[in-house]
C-alpha atoms as a PDB file:
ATOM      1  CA  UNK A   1       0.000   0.000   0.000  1.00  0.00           C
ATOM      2  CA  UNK A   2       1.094   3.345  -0.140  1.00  0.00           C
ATOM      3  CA  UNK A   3       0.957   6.482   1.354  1.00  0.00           C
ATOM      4  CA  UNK A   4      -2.070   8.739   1.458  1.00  0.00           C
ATOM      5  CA  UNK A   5      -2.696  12.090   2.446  1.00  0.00           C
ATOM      6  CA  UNK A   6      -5.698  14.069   2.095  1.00  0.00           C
ATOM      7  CA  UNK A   7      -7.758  17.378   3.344  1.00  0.00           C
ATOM      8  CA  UNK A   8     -10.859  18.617   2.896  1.00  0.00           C
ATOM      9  CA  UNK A   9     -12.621  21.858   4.900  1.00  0.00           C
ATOM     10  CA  UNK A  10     -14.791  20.451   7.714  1.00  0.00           C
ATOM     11  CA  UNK A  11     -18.397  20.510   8.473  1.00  0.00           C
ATOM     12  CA  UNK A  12     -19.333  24.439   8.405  1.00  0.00           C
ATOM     13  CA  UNK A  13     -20.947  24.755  11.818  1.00  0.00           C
ATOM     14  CA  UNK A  14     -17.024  23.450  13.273  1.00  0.00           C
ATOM     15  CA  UNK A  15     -14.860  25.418  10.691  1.00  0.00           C
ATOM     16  CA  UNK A  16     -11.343  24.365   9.864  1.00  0.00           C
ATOM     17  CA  UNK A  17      -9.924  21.567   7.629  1.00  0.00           C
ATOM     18  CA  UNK A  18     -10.026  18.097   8.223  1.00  0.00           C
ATOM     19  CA  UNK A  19      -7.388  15.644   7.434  1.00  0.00           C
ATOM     20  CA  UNK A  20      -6.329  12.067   7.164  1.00  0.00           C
ATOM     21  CA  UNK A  21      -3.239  10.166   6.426  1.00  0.00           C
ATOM     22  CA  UNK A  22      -2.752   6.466   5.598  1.00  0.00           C
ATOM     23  CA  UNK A  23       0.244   4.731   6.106  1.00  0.00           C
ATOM     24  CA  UNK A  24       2.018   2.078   3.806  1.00  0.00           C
ATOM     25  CA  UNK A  25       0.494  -1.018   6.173  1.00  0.00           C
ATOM     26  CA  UNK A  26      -3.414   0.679   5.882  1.00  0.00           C
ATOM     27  CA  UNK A  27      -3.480   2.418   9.030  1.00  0.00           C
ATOM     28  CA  UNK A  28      -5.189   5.207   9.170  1.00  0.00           C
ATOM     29  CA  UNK A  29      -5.169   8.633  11.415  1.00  0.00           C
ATOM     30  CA  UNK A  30      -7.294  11.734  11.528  1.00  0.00           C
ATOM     31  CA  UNK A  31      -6.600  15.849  12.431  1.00  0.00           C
ATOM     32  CA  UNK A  32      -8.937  18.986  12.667  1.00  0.00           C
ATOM     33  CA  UNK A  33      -7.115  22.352  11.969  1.00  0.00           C
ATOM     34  CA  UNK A  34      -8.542  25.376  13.040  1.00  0.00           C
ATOM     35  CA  UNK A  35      -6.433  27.987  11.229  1.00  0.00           C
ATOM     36  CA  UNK A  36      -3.942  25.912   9.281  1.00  0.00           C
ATOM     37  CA  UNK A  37      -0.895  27.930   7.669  1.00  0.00           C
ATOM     38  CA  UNK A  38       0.067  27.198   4.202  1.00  0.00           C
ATOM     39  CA  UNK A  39       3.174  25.157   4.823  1.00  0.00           C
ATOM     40  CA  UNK A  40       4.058  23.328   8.200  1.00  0.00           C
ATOM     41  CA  UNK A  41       7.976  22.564   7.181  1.00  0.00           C
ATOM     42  CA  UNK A  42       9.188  24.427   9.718  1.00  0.00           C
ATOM     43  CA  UNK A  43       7.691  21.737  12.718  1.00  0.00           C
ATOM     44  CA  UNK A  44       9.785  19.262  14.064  1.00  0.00           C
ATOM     45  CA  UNK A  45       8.842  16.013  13.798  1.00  0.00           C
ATOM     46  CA  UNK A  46       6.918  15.481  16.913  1.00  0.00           C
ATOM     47  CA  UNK A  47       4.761  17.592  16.030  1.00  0.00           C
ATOM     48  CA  UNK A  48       3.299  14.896  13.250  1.00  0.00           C
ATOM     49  CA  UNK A  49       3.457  12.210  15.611  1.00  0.00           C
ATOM     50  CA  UNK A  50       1.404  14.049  18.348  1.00  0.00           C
ATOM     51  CA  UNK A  51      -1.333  15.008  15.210  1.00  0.00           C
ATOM     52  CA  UNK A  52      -1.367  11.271  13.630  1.00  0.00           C
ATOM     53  CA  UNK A  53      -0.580   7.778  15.837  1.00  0.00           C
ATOM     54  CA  UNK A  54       0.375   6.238  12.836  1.00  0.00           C
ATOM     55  CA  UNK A  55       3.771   8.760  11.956  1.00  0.00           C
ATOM     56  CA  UNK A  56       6.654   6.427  12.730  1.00  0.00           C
ATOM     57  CA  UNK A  57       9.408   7.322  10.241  1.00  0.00           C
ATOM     58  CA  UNK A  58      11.237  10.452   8.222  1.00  0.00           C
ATOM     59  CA  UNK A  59       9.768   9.068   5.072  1.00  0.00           C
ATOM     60  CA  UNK A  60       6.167   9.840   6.424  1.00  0.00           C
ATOM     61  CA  UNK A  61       6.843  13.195   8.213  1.00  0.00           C
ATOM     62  CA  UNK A  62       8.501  14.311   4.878  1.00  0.00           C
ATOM     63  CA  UNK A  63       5.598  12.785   3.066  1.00  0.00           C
ATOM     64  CA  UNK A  64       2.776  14.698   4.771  1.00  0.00           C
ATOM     65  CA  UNK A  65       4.795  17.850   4.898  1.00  0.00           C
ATOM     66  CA  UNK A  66       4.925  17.642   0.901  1.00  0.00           C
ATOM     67  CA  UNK A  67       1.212  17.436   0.906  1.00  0.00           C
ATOM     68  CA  UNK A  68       0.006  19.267   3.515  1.00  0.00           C
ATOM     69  CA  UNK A  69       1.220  22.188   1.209  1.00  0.00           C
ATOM     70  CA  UNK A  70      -0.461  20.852  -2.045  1.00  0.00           C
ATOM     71  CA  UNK A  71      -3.602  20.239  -0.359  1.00  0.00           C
ATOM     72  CA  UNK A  72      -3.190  24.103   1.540  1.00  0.00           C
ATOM     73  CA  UNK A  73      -2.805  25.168  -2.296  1.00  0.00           C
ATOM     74  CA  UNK A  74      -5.890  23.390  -3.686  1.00  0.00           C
ATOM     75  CA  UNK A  75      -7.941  24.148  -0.573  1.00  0.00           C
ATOM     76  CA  UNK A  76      -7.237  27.851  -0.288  1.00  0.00           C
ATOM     77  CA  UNK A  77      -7.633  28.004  -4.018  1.00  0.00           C
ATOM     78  CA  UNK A  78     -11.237  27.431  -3.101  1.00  0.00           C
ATOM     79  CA  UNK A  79     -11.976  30.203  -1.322  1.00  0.00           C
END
């Protein structure tokens, strides 16, 4: 399997974006952002692994970061 990760803007009465990665074994995490910012390179990489339980390696902290900021692009493109 490989990895997956996608955002979407939640349910209008919460506000925020919703997200969701997928690891290569099919495990699956979820993360509500109230105010995202358009890139999140700059966090260390506890940061991921306090947002998802399923962020064990480089690969996927690297992974997300990548896009996190494609999905910020398309998302805010929406607006």
């Amino acid at each position: 399997m490989r990895l997956k990760f996608e955002m979407c803007k939640a349910d209008p009465e919460y506000g925020g974006y919703e997200s969701k990665f997928t690891d290569g074994k099919g495990r699956s995490s979820t993360s509500w952002w109230a105010k995202p910012q358009m890139s999140i390179d700059h966090a260390g990489p506890e940061y991921l692994r306090n947002r998802y339980n399923n962020v064990r390696t480089e690969r996927h902290d690297q992974f997300i970061k990548k896009r996190y900021k494609e999905e910020m692009i398309r998302l805010r493109g929406d607006i």
